[in-house]
N, C-alpha and C. Protein backbone atom coordinates (compact mmCIF):
# COMPACT_ATOMS: atom_id res chain seq x y z
N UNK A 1 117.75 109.27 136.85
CA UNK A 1 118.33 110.33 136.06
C UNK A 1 118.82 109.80 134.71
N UNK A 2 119.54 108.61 134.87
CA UNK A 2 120.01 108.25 133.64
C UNK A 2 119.21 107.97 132.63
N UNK A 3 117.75 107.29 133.08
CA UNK A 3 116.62 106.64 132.32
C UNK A 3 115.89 107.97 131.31
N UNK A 4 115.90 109.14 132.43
CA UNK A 4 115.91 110.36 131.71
C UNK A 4 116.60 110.99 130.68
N UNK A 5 117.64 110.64 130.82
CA UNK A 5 118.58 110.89 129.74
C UNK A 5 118.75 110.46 128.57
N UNK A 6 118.35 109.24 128.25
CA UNK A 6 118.29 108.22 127.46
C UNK A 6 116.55 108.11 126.59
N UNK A 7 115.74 108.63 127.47
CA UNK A 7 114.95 109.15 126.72
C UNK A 7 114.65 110.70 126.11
N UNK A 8 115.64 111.29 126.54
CA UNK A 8 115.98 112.39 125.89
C UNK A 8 116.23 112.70 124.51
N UNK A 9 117.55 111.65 124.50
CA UNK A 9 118.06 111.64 123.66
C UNK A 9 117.76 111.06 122.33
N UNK A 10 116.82 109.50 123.12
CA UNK A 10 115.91 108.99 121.53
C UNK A 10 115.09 109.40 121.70
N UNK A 11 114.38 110.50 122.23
CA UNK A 11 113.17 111.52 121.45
C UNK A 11 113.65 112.91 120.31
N UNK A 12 115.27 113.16 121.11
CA UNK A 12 115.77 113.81 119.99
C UNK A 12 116.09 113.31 118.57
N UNK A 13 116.88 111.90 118.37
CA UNK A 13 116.88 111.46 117.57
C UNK A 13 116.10 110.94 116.48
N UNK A 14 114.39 110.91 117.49
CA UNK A 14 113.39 110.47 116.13
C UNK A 14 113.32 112.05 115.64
N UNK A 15 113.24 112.70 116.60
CA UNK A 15 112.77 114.33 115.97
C UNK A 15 113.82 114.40 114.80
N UNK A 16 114.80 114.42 115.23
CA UNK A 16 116.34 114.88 113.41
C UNK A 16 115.88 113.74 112.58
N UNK A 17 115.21 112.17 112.65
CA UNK A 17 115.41 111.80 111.68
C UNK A 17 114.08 111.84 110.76
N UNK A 18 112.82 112.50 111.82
CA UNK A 18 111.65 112.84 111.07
C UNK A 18 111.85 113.96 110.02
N UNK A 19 112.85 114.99 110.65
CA UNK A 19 113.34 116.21 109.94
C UNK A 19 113.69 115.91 108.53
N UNK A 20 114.24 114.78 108.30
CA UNK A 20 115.10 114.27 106.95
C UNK A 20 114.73 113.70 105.88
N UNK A 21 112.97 113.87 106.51
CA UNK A 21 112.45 113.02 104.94
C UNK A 21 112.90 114.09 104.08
N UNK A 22 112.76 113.45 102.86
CA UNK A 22 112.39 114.44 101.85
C UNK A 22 111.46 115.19 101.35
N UNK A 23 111.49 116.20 101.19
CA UNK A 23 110.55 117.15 100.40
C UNK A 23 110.18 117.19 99.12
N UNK A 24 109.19 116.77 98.86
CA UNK A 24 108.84 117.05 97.19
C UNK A 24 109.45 118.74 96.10
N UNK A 25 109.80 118.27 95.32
CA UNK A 25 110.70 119.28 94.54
C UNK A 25 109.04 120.01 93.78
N UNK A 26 107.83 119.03 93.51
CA UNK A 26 106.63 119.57 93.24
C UNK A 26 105.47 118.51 93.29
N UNK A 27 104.42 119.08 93.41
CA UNK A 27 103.34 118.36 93.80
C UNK A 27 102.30 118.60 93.15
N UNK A 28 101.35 117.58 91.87
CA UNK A 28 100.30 118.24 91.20
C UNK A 28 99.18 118.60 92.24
N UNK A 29 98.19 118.85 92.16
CA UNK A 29 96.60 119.39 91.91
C UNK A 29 96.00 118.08 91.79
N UNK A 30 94.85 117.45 92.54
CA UNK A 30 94.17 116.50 91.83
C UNK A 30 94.17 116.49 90.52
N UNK A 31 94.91 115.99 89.47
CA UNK A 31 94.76 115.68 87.90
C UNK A 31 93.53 114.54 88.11
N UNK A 32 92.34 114.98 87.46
CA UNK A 32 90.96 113.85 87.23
C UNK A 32 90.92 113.64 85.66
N UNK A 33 90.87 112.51 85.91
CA UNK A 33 90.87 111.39 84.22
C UNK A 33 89.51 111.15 84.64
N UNK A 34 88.88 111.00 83.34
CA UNK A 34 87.63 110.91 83.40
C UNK A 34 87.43 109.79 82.46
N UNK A 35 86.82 108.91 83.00
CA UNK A 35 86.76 107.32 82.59
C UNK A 35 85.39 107.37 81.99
N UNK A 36 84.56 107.43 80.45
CA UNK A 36 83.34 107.84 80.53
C UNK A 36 83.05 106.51 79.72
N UNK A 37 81.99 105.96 79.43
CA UNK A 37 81.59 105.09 78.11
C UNK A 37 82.43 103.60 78.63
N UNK A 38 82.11 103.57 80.39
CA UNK A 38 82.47 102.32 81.10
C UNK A 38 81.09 101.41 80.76
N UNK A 39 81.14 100.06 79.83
CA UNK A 39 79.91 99.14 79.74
C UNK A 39 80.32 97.83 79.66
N UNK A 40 79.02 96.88 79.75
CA UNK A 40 78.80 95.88 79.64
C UNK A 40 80.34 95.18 78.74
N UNK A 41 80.64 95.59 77.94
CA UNK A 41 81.90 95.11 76.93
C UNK A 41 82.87 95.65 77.75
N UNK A 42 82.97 96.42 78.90
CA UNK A 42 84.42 96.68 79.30
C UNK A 42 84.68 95.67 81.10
N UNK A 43 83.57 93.90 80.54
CA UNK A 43 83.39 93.23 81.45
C UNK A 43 84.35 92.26 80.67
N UNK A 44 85.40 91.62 81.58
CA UNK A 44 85.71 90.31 80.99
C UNK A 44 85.93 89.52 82.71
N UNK A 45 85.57 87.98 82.62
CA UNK A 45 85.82 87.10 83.71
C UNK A 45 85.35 87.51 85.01
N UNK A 46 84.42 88.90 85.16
CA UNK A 46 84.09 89.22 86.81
C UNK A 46 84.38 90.63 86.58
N UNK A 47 85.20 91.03 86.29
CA UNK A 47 86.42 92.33 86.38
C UNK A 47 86.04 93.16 85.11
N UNK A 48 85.64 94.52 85.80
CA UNK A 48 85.18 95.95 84.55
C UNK A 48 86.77 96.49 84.63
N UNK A 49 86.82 96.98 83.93
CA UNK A 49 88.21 97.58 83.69
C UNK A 49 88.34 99.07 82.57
N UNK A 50 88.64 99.77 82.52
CA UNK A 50 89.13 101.28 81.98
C UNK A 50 90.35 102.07 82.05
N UNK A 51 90.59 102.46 81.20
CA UNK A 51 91.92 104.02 81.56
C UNK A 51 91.97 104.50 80.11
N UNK A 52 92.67 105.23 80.59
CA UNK A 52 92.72 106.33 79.37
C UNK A 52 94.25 107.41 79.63
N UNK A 53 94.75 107.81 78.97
CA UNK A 53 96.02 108.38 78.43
C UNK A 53 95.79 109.71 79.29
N UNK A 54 97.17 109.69 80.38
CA UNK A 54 97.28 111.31 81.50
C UNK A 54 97.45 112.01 80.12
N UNK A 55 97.46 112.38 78.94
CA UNK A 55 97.91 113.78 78.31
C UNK A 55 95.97 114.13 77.71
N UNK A 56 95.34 113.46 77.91
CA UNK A 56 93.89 113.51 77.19
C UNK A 56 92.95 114.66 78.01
N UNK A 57 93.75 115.18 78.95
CA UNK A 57 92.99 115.76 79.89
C UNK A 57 92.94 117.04 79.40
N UNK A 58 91.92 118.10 79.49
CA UNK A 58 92.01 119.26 79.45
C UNK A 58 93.34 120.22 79.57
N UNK A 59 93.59 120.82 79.16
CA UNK A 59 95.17 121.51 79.57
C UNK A 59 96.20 120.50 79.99
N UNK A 60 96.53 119.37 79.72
CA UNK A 60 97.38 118.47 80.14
C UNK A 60 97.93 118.93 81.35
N UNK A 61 97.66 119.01 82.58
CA UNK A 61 97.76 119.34 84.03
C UNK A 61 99.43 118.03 84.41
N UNK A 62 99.46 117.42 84.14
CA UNK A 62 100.47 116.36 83.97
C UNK A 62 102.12 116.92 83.61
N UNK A 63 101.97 117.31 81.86
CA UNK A 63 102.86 117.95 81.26
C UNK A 63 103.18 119.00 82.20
N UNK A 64 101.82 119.82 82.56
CA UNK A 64 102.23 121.21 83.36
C UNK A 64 103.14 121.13 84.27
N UNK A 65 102.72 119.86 85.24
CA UNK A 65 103.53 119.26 86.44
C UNK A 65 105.17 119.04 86.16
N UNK A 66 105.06 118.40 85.02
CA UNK A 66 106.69 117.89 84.45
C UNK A 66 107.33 118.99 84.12
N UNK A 67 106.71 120.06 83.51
CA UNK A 67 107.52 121.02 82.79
C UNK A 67 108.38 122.09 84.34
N UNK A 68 107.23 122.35 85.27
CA UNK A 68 107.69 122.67 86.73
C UNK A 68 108.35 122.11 87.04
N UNK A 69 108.48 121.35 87.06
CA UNK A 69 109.47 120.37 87.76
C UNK A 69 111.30 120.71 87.23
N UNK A 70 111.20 119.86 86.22
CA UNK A 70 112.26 120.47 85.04
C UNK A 70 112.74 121.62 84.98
N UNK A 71 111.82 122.97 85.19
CA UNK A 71 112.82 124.20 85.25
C UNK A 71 112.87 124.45 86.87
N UNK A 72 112.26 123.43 87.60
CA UNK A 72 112.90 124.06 88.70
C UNK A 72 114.40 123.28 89.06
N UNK A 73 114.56 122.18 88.84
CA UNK A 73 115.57 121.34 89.39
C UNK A 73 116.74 121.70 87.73
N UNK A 74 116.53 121.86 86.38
CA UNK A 74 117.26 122.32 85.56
C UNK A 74 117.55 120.89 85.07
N UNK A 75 116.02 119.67 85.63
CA UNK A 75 116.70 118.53 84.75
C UNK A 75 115.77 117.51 84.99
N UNK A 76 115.77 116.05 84.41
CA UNK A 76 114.44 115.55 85.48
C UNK A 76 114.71 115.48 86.97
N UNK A 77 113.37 114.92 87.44
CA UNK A 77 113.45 114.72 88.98
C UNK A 77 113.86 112.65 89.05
N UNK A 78 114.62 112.64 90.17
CA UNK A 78 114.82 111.39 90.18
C UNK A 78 113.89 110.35 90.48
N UNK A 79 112.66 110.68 90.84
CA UNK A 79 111.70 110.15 91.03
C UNK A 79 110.25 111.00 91.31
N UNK A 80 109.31 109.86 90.76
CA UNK A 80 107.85 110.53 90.87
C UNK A 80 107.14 109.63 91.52
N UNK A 81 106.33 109.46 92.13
CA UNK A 81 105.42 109.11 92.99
C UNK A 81 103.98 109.47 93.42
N UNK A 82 102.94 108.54 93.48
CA UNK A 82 101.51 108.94 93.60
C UNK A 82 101.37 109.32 94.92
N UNK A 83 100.52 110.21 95.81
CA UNK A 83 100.28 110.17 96.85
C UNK A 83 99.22 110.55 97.36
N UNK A 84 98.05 110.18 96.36
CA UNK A 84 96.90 110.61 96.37
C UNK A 84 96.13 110.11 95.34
N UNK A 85 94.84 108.91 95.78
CA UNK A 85 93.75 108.69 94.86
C UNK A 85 92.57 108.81 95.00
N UNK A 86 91.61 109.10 94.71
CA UNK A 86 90.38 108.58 94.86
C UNK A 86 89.42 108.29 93.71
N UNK A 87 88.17 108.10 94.08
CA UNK A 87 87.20 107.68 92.59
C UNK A 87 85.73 108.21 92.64
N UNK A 88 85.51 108.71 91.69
CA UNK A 88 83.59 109.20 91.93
C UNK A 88 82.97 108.60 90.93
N UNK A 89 81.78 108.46 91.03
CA UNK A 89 81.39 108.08 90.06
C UNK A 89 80.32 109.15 89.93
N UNK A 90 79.81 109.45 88.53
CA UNK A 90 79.64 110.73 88.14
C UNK A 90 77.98 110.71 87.99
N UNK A 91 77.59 111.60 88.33
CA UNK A 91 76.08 111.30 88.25
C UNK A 91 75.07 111.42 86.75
N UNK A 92 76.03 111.34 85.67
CA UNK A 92 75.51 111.26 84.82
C UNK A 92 75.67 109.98 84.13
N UNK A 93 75.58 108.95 84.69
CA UNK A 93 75.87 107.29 84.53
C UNK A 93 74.90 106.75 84.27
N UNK A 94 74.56 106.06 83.29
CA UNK A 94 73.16 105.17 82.90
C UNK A 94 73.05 103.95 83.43
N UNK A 95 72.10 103.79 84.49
CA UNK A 95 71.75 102.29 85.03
C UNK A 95 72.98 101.41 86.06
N UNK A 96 73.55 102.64 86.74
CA UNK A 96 74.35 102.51 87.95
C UNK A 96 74.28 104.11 88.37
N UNK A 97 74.19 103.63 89.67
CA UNK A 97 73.50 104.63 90.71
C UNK A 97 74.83 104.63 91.51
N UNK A 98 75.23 104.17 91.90
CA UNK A 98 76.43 103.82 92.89
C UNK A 98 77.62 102.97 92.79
N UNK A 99 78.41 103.62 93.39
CA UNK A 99 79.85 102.31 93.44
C UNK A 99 79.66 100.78 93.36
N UNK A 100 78.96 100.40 94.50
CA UNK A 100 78.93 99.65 94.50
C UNK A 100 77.96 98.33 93.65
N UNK A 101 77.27 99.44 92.91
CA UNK A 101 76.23 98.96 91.43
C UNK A 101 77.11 98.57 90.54
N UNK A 102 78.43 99.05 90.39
CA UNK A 102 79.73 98.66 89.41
C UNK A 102 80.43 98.08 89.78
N UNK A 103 81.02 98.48 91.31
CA UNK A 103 82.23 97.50 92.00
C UNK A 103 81.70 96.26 93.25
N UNK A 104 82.08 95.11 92.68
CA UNK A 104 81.44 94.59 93.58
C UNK A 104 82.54 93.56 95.01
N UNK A 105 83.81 94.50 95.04
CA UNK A 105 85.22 93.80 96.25
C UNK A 105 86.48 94.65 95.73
N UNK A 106 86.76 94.45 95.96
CA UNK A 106 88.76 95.11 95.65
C UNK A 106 88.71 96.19 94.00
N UNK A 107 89.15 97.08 94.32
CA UNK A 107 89.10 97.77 93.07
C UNK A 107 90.70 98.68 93.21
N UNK A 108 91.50 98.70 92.00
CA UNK A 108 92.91 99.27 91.91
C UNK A 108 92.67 100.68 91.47
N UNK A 109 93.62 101.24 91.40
CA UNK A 109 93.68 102.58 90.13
C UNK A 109 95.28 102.07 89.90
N UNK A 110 95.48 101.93 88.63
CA UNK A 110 96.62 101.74 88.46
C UNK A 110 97.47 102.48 87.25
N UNK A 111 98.68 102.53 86.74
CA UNK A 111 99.02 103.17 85.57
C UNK A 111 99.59 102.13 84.34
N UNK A 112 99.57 102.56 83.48
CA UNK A 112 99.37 101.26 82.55
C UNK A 112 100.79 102.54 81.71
N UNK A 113 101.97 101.40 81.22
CA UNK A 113 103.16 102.11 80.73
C UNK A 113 103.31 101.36 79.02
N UNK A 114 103.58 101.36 77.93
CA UNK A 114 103.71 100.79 76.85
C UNK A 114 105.21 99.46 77.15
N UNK A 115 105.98 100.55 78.02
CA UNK A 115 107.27 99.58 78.43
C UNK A 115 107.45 99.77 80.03
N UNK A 116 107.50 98.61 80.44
CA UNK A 116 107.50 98.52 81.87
C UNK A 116 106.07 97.94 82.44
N UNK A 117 104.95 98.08 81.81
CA UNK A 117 103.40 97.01 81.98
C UNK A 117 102.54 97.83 82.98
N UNK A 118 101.81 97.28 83.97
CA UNK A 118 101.00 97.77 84.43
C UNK A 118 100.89 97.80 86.04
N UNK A 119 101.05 98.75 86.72
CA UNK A 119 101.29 98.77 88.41
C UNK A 119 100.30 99.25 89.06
N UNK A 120 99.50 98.73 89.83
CA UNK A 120 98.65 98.93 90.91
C UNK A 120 99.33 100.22 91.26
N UNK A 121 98.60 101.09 91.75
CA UNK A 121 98.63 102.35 92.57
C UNK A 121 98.35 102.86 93.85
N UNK A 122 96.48 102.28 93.65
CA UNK A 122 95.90 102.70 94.88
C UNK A 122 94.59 101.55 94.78
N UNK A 123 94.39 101.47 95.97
CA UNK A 123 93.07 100.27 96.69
C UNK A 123 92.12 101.06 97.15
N UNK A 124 90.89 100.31 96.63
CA UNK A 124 90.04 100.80 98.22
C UNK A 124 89.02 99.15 97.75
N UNK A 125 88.43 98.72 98.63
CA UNK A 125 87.56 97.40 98.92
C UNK A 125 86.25 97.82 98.92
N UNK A 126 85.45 97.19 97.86
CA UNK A 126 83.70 98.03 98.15
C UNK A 126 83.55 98.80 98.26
N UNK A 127 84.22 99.81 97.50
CA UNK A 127 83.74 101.17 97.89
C UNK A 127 82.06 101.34 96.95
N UNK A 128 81.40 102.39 98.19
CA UNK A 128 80.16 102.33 98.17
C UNK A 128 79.62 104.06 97.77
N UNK A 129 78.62 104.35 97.78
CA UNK A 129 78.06 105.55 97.49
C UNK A 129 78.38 105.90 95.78
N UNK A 130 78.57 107.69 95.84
CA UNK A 130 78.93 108.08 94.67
C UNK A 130 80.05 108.62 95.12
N UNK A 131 80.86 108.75 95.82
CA UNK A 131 82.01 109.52 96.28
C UNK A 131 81.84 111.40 95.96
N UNK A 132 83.23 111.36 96.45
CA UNK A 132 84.81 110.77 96.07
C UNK A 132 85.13 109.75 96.85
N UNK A 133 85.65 108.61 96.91
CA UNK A 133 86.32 107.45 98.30
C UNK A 133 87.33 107.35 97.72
N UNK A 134 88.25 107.60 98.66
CA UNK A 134 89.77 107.65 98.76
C UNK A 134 90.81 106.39 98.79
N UNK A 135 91.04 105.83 98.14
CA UNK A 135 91.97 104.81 98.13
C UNK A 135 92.92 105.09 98.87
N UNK A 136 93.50 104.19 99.06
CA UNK A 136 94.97 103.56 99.86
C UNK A 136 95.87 103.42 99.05
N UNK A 137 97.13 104.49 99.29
CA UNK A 137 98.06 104.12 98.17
C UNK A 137 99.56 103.01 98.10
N UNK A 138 99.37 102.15 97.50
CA UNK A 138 100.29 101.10 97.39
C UNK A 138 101.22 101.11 96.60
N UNK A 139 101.39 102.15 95.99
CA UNK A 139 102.49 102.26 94.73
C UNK A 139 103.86 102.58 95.86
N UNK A 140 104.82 101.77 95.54
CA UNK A 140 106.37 102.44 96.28
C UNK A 140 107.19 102.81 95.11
N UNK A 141 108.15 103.01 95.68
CA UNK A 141 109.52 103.88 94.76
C UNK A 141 109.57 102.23 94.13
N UNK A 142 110.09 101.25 94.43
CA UNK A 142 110.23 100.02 94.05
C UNK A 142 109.59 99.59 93.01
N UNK A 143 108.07 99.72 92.93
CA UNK A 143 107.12 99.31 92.18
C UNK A 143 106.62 99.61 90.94
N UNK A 144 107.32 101.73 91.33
CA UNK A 144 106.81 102.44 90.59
C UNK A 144 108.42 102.51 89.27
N UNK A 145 109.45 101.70 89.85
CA UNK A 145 110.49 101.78 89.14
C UNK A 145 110.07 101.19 87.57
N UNK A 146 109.87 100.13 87.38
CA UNK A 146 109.92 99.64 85.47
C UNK A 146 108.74 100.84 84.77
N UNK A 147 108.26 101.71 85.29
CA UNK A 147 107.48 102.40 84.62
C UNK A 147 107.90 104.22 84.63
N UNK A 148 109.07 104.13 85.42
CA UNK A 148 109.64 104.87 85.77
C UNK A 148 110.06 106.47 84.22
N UNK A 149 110.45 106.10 83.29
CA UNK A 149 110.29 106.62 82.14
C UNK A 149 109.21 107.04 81.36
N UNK A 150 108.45 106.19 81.69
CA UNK A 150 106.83 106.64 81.46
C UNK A 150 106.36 107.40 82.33
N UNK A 151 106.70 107.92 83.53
CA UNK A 151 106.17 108.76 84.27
C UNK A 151 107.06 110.23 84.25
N UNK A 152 108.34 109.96 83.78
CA UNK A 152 109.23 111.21 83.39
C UNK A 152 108.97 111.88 81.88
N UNK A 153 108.28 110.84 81.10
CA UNK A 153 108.11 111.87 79.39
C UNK A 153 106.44 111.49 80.05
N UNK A 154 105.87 111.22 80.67
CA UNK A 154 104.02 111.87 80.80
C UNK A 154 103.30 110.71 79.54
N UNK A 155 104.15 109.61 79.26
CA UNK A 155 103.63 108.48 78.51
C UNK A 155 103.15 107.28 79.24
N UNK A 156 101.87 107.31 79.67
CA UNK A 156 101.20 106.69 80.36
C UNK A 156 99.57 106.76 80.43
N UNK A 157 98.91 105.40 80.69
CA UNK A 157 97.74 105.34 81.08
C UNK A 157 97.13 105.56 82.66
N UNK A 158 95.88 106.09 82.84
CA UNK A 158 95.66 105.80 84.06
C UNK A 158 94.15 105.29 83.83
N UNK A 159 94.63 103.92 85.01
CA UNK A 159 93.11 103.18 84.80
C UNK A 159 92.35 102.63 85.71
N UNK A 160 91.21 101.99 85.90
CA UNK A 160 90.64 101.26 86.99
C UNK A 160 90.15 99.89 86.57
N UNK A 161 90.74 99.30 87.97
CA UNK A 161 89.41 97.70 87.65
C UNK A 161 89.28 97.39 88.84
N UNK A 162 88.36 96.69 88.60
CA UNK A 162 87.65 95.67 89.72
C UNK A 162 86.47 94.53 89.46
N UNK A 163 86.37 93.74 90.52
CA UNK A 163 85.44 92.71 90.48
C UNK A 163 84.24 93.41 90.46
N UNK A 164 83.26 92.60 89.32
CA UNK A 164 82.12 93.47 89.40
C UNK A 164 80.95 91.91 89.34
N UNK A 165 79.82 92.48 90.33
CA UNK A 165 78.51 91.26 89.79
C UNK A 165 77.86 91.49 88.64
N UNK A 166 77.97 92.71 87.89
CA UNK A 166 77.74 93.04 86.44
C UNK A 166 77.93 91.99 85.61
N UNK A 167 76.67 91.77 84.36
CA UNK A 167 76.99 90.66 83.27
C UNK A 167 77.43 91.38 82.27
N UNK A 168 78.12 90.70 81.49
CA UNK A 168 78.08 91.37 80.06
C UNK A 168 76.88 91.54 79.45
N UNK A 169 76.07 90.92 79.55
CA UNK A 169 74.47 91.21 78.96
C UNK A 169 73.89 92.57 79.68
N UNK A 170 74.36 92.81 80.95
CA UNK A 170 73.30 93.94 81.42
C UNK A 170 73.48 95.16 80.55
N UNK A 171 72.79 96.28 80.61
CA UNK A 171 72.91 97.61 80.12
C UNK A 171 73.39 98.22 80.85
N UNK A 172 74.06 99.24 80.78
CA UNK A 172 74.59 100.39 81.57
C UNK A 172 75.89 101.30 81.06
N UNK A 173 75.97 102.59 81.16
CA UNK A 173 76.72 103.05 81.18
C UNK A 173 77.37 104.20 81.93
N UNK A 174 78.66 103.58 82.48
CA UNK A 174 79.29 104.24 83.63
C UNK A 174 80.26 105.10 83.16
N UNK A 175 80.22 106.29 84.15
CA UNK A 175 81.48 107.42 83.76
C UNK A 175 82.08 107.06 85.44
N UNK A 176 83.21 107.35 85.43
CA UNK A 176 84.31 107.64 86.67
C UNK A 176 85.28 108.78 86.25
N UNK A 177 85.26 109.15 87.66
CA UNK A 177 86.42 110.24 87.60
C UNK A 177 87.24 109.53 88.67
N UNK A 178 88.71 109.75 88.31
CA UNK A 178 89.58 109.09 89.08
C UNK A 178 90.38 110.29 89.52
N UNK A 179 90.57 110.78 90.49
CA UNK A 179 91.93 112.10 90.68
C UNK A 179 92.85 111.41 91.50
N UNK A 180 94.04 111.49 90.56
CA UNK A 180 95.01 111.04 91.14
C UNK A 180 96.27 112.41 91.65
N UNK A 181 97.06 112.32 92.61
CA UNK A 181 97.79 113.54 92.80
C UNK A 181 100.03 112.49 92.51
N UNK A 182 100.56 113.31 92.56
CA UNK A 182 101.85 113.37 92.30
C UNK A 182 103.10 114.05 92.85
N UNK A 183 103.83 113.87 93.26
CA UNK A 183 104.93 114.34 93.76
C UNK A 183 106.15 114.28 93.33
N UNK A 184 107.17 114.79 92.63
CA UNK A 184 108.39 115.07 92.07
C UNK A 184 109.70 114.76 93.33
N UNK A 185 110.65 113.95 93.14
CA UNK A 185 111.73 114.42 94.08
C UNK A 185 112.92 114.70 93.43
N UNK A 186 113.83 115.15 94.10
CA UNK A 186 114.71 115.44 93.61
C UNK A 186 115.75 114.82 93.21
């Protein structure tokens, strides 16, 4: 009886403390940055690399996010956070067919800040096909802190790299779409 009891009670207790995460105050929409005019020159040491500025996007979907946010809470949110990546590569790409024609082991999406530098986001290893393939997201509250201001005024890059068997001599030119998603707390 007692053994019963006792698991009662810590099944109640994970239940109240699952109850307590927090809730996002708002959550974007896949925002997709579109990485286009990826080549041979955007090879240095192994590693292709790209990004480009969250406000460059069509309707700045970003700003939209921040400005929600702001009139809902009447101020910023105390934190923002990624919780969602993935990557395609677009079928209008010259002389790469596939992921893995560009990526050749570990590839990031990361955000690149003017102050605070540059933080990994999200992983995925060989990713293959044309997607979308979904990264693994590695960004924490911790990580995402020195860039933290750059993600509250929407002053930021979002970018990709990875190891590639690509030379700088070969030809090609690659587009990526990266959609990354976001969450506001309070």
């Amino acid at each position: 009886m007692r053994r019963f009891t006792v698991a009662v009670a810590l099944g109640l207790f994970v239940q109240i403390l699952a109850g307590c995460e927090e809730d996002p105050v708002g959550t974007t929409e896949n925002i997709v940055i579109q990485l286009s005019g990826i080549k041979e020159g955007d090879i240095v040491s192994g590693v292709v690399e790209k990004s480009k500025n969250i406000t460059t996007e069509s309707g700045n979907p970003y700003a939209a996010f921040l400005q929600h946010v702001r009139t809902t809470l009447g101020r910023n949110p105390s934190r923002i956070e990624v919780i969602r990546a993935e990557i395609t590569l677009d079928g209008s790409s010259r002389g790469v067919i596939s992921l893995q024609d560009l990526f050749a082991g570990q590839v990031d999406v990361y955000l690149d800040a003017d102050v605070g530098g540059t933080v990994p986001v999200a992983r995925v290893n060989a990713p293959t096909g044309m997607g979308p393939v979904s990264c693994s997201i590695i960004a924490t509250t911790d990580s995402l802190a020195p860039i933290m201001d750059a993600l509250l005024s929407g002053n930021f890059r979002v970018g990709v790299r990875g190891a590639t068997n690509r030379l700088p001599t070969d030809d090609f030119d690659a587009r990526l779409d990266v959609r990354i998603g976001f969450a506001a707390y309070e």
